[in-house]
PDB file of N, CA and C in Angstrom:
ATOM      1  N   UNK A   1      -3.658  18.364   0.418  1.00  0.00           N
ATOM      2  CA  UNK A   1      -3.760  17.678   1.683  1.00  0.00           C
ATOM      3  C   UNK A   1      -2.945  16.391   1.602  1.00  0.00           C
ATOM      4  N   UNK A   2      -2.313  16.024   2.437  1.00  0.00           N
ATOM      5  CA  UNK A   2      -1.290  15.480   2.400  1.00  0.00           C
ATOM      6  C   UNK A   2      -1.633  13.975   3.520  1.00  0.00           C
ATOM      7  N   UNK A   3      -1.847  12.507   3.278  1.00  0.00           N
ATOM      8  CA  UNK A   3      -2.226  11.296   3.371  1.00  0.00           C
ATOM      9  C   UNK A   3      -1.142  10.169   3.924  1.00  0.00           C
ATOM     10  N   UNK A   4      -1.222   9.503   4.631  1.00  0.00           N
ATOM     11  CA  UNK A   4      -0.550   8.012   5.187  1.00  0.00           C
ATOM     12  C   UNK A   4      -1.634   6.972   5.074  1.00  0.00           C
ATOM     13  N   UNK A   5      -0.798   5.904   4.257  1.00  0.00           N
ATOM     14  CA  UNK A   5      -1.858   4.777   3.755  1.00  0.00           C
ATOM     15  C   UNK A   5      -1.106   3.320   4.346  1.00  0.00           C
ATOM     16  N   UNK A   6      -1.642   2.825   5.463  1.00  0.00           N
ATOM     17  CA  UNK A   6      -0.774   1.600   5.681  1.00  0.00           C
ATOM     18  C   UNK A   6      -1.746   0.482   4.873  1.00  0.00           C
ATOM     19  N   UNK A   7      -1.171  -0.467   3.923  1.00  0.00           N
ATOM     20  CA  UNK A   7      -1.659  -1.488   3.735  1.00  0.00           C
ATOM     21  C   UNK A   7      -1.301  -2.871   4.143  1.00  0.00           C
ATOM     22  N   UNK A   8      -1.917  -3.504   4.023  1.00  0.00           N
ATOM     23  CA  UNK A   8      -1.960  -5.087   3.919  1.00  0.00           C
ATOM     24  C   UNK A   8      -1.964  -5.970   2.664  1.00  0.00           C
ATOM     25  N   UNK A   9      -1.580  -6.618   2.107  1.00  0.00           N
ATOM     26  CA  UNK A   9      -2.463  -7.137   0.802  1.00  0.00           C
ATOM     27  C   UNK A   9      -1.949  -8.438   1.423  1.00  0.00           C
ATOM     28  N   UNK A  10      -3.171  -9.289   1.215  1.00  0.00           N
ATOM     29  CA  UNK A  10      -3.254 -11.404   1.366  1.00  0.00           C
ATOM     30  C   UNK A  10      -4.056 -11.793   0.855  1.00  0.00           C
ATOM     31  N   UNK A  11      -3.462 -12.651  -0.496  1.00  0.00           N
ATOM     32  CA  UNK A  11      -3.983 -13.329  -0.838  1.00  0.00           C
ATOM     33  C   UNK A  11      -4.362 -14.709  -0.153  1.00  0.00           C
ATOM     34  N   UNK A  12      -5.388 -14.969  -0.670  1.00  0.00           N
ATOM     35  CA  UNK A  12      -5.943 -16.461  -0.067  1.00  0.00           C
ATOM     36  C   UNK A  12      -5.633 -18.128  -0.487  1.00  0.00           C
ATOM     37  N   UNK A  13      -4.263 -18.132  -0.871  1.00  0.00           N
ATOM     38  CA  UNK A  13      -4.033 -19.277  -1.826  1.00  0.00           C
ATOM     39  C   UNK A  13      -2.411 -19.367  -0.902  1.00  0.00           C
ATOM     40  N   UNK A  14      -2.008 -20.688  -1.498  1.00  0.00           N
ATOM     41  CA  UNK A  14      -0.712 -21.068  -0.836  1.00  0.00           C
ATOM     42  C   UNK A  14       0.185 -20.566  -2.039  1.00  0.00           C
ATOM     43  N   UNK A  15       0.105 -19.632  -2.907  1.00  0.00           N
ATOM     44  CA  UNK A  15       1.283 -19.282  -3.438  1.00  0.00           C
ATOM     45  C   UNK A  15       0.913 -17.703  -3.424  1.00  0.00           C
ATOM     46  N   UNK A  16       1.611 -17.210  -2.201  1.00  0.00           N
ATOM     47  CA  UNK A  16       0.690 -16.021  -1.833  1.00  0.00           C
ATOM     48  C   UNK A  16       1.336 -15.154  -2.426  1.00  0.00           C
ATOM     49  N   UNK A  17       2.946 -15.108  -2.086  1.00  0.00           N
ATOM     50  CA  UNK A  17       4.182 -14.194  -2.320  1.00  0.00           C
ATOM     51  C   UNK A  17       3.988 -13.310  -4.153  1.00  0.00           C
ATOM     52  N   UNK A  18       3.971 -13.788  -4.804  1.00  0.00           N
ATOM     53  CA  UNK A  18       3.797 -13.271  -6.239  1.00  0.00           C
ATOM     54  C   UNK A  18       3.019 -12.177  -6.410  1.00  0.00           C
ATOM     55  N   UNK A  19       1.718 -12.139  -6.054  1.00  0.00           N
ATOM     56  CA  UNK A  19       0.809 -11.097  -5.715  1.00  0.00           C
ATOM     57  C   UNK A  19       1.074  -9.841  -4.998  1.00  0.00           C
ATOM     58  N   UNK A  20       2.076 -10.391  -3.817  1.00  0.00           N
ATOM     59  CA  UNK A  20       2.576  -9.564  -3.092  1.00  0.00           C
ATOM     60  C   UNK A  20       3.681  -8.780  -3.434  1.00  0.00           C
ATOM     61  N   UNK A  21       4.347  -9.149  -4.103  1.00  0.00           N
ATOM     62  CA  UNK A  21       5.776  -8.632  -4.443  1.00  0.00           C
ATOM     63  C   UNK A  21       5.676  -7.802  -5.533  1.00  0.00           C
ATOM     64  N   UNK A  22       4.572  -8.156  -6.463  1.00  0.00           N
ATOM     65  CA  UNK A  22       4.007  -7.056  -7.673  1.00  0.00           C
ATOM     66  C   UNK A  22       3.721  -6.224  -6.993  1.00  0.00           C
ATOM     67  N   UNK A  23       2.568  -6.099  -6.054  1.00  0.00           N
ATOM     68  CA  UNK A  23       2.187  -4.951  -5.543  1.00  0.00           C
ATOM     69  C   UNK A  23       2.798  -4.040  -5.340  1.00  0.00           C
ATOM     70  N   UNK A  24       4.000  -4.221  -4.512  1.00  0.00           N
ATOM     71  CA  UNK A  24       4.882  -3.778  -4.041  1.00  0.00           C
ATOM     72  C   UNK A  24       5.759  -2.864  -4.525  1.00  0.00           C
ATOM     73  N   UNK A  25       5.942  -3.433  -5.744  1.00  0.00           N
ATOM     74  CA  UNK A  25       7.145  -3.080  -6.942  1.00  0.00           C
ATOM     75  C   UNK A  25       6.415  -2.369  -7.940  1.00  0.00           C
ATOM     76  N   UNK A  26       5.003  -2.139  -8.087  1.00  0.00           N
ATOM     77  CA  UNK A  26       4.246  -1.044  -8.594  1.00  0.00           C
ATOM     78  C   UNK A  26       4.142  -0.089  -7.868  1.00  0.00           C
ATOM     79  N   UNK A  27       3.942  -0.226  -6.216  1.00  0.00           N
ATOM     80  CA  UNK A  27       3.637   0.930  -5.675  1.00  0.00           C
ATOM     81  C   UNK A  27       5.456   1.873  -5.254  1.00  0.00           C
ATOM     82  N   UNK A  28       6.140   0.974  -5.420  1.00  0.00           N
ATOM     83  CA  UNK A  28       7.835   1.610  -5.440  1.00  0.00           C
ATOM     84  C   UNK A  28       8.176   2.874  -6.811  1.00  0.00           C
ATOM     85  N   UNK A  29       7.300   2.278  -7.600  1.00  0.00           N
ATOM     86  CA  UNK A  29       7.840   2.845  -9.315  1.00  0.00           C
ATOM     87  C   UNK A  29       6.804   3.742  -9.136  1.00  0.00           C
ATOM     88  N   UNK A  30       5.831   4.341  -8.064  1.00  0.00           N
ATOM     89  CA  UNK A  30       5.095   5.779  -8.368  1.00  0.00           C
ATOM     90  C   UNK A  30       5.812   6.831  -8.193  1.00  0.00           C
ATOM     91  N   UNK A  31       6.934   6.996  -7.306  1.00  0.00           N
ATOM     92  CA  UNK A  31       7.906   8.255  -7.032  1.00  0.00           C
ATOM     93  C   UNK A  31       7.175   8.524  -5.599  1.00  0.00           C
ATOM     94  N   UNK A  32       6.159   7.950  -5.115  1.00  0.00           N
ATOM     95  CA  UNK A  32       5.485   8.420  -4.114  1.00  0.00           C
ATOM     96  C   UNK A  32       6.608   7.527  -2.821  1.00  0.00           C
ATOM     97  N   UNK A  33       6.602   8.316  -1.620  1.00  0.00           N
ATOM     98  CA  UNK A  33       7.160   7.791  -0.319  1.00  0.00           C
ATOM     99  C   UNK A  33       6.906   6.481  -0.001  1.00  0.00           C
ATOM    100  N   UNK A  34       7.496   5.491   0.208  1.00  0.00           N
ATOM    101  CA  UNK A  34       6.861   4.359   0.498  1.00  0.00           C
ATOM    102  C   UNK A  34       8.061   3.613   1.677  1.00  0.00           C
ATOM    103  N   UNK A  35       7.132   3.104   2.679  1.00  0.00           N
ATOM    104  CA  UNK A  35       8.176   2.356   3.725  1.00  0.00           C
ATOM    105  C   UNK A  35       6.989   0.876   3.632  1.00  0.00           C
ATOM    106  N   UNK A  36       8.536   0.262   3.887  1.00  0.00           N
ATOM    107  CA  UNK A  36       7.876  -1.799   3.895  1.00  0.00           C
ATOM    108  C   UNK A  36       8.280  -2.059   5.025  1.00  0.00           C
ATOM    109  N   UNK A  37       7.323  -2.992   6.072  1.00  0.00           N
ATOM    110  CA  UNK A  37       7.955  -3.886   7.182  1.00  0.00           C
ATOM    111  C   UNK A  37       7.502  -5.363   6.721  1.00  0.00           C
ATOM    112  N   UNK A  38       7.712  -5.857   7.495  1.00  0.00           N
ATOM    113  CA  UNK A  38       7.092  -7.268   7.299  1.00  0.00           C
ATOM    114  C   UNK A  38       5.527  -7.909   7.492  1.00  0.00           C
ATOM    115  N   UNK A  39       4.962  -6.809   7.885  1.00  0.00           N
ATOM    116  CA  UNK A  39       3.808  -7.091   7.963  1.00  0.00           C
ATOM    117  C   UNK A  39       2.965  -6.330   6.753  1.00  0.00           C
ATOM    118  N   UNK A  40       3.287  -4.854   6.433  1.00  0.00           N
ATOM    119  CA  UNK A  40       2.264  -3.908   5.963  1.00  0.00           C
ATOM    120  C   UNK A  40       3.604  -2.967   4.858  1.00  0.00           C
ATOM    121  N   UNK A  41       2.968  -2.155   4.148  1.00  0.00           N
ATOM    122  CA  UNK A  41       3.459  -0.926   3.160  1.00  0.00           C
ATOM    123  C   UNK A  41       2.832   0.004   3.978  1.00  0.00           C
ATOM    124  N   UNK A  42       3.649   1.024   3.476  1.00  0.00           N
ATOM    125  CA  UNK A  42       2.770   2.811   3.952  1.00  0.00           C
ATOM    126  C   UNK A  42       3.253   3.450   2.673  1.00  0.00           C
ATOM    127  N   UNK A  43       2.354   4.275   2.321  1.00  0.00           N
ATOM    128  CA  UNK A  43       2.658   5.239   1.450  1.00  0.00           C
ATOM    129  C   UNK A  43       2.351   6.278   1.959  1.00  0.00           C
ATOM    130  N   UNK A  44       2.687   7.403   1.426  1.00  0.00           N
ATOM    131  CA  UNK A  44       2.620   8.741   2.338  1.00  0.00           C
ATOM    132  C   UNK A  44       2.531   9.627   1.383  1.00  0.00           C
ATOM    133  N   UNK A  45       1.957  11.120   0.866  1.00  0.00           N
ATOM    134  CA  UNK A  45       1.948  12.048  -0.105  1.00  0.00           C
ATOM    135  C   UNK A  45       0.509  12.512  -0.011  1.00  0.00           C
ATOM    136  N   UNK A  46      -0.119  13.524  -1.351  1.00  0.00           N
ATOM    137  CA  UNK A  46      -0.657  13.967  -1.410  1.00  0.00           C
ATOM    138  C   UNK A  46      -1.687  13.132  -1.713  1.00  0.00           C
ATOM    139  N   UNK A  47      -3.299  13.075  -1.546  1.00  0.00           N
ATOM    140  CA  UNK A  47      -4.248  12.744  -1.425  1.00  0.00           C
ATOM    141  C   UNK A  47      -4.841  12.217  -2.743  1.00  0.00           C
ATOM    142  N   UNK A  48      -4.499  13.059  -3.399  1.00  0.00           N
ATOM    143  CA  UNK A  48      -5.403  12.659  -4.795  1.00  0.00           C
ATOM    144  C   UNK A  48      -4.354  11.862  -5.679  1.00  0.00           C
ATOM    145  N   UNK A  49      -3.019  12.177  -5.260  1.00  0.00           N
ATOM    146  CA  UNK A  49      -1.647  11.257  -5.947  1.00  0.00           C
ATOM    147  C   UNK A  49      -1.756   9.977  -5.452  1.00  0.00           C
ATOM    148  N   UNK A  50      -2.097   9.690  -3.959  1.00  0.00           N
ATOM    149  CA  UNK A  50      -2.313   8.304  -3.619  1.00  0.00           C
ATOM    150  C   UNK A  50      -3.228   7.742  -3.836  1.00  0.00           C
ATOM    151  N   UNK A  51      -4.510   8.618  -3.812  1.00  0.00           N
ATOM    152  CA  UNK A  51      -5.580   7.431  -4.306  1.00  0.00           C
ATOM    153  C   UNK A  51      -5.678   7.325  -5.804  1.00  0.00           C
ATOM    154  N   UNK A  52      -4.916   8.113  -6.214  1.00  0.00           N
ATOM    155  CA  UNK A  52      -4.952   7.811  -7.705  1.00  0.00           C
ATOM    156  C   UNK A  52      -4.220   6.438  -7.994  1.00  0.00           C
ATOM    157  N   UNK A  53      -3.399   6.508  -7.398  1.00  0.00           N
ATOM    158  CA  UNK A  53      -2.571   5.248  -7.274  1.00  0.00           C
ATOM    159  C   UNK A  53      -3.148   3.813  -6.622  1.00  0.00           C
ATOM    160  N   UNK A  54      -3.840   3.886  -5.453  1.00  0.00           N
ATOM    161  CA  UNK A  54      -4.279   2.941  -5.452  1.00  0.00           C
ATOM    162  C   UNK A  54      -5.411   2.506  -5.836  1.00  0.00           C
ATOM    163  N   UNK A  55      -6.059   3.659  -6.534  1.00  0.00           N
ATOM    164  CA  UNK A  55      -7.576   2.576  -7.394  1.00  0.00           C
ATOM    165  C   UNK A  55      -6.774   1.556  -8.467  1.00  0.00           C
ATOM    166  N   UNK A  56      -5.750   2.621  -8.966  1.00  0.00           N
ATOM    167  CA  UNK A  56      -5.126   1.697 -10.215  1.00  0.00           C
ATOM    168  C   UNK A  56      -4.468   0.482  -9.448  1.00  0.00           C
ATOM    169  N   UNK A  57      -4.099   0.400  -8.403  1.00  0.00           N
ATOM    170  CA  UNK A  57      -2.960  -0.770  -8.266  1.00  0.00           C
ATOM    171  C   UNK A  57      -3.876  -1.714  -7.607  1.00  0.00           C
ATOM    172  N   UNK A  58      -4.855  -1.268  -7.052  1.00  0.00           N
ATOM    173  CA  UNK A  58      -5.764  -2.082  -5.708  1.00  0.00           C
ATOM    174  C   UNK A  58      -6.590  -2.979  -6.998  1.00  0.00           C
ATOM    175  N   UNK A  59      -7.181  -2.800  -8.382  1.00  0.00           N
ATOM    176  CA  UNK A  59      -8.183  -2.678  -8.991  1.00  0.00           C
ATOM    177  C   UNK A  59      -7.000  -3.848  -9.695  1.00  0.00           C
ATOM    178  N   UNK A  60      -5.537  -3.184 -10.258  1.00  0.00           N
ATOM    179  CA  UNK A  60      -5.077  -4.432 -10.394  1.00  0.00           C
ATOM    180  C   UNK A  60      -4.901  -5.596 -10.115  1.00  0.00           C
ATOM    181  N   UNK A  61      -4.612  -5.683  -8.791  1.00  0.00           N
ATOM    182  CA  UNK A  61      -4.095  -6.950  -7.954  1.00  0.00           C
ATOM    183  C   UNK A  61      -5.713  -7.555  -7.688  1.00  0.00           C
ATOM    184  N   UNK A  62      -6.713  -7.004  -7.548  1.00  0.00           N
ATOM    185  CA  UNK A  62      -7.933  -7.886  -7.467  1.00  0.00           C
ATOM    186  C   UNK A  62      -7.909  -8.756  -8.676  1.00  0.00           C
ATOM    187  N   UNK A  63      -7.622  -7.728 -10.015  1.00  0.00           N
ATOM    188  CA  UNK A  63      -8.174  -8.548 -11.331  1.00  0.00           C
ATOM    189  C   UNK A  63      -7.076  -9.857 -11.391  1.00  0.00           C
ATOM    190  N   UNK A  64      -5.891  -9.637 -11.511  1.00  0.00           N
ATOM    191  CA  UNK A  64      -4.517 -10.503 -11.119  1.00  0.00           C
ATOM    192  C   UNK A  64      -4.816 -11.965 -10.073  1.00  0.00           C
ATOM    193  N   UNK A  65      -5.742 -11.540  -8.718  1.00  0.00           N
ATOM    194  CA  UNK A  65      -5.405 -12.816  -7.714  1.00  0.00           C
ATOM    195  C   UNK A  65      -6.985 -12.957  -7.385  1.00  0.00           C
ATOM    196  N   UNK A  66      -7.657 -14.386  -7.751  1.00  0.00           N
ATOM    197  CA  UNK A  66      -8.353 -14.443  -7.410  1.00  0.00           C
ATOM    198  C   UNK A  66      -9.417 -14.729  -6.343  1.00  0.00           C
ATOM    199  N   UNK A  67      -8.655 -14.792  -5.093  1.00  0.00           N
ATOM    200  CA  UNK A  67      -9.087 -13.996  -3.723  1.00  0.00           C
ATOM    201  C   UNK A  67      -7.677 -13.687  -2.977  1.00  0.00           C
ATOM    202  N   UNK A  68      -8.545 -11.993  -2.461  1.00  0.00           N
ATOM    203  CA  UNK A  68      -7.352 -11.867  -1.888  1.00  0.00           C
ATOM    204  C   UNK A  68      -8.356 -10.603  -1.038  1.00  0.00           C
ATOM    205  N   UNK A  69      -7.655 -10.290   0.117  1.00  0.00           N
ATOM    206  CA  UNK A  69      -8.200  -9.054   1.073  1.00  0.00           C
ATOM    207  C   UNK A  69      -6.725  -8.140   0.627  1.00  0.00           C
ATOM    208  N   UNK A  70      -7.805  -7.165   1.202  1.00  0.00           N
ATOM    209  CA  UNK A  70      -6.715  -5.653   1.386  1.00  0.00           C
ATOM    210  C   UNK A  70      -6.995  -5.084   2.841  1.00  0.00           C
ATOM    211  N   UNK A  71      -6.291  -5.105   3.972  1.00  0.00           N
ATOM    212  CA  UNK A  71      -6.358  -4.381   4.984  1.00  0.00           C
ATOM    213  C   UNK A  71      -5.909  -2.653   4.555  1.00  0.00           C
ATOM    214  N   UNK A  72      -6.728  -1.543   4.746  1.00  0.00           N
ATOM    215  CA  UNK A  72      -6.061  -0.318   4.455  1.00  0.00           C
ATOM    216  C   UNK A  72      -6.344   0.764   5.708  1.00  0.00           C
ATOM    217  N   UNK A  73      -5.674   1.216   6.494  1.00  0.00           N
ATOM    218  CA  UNK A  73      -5.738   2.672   7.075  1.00  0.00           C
ATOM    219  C   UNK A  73      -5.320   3.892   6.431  1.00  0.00           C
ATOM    220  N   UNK A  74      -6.057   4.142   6.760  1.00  0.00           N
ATOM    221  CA  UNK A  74      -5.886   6.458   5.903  1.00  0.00           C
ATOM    222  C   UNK A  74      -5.914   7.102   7.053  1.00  0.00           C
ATOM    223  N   UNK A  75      -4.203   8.337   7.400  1.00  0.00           N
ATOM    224  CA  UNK A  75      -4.857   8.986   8.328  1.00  0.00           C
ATOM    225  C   UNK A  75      -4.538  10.312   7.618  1.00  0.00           C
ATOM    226  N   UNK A  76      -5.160  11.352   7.700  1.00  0.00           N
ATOM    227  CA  UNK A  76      -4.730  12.861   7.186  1.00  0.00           C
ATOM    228  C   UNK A  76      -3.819  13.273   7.543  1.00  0.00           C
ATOM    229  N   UNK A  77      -2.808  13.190   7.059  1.00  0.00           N
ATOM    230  CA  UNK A  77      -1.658  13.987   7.438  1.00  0.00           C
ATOM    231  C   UNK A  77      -0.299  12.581   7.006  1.00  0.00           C
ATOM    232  N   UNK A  78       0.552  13.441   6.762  1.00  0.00           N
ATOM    233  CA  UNK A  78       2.343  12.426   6.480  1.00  0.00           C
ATOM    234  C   UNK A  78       2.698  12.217   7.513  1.00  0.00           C
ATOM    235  N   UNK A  79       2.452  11.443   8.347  1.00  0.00           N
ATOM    236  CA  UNK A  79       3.349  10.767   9.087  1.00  0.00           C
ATOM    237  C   UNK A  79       4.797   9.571   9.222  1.00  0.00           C
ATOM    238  N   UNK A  80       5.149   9.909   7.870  1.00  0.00           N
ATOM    239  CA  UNK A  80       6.240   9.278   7.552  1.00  0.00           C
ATOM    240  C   UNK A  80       7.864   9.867   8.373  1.00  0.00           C
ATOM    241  N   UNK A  81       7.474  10.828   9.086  1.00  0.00           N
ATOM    242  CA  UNK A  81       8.309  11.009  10.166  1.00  0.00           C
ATOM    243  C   UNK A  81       8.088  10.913  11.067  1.00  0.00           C
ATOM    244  N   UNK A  82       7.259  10.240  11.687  1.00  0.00           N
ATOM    245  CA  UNK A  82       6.719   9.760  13.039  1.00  0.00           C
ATOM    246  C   UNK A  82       8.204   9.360  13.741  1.00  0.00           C
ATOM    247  N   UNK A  83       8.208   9.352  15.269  1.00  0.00           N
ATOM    248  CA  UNK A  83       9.476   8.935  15.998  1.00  0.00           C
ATOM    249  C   UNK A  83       8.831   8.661  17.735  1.00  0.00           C
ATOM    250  N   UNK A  84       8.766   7.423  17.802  1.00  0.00           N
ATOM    251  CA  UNK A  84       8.205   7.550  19.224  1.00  0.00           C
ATOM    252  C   UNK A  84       8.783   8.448  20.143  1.00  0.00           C
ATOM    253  N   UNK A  85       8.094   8.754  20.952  1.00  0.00           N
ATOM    254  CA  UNK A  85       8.413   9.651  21.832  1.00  0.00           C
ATOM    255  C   UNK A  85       8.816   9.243  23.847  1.00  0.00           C
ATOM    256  N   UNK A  86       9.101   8.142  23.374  1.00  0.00           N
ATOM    257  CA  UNK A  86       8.843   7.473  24.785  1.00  0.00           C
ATOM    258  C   UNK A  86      10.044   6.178  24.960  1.00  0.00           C
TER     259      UNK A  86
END
């Protein structure tokens, strides 16, 4: 079964960027699909490949920054080809 994961990660400190840019650059080096905007990541793939991935990376960056939120949506299915239609 096949997964779209948009995240968020913010830390709560004025040197936010560092936290962020690891994240980032761990979740690039899985081989898994990944698109960046300026607000959020998406990853996209199979279900048990992504959450495998993000217990490890989510579990990292908590231990790493000591406050920080994670905004996350999951929807079933790859929508990494989405194309408005309008």
């Amino acid at each position: 079964m096949d997964i779209s994961v948009e995240l968020t990660l913010t830390p709560l400190h004025d040197n936010f960027e560092p936290p962020i840019v690891d994240f980032i650059k761990k979740l690039r080096d899985s081989g898994l699909k990944i698109l960046e905007n300026p607000l959020s990541t998406q990853i996209f793939g199979n279900y048990d490949e992504v959450m495998r991935l993000l217990t490890d990376e989510i579990k990292e960056a908590f231990e790493n920054t000591e406050h920080v939120l994670l905004y996350m949506k999951i929807v079933k299915s790859d929508r990494s080809g989405y194309e408005p239609h309008f």
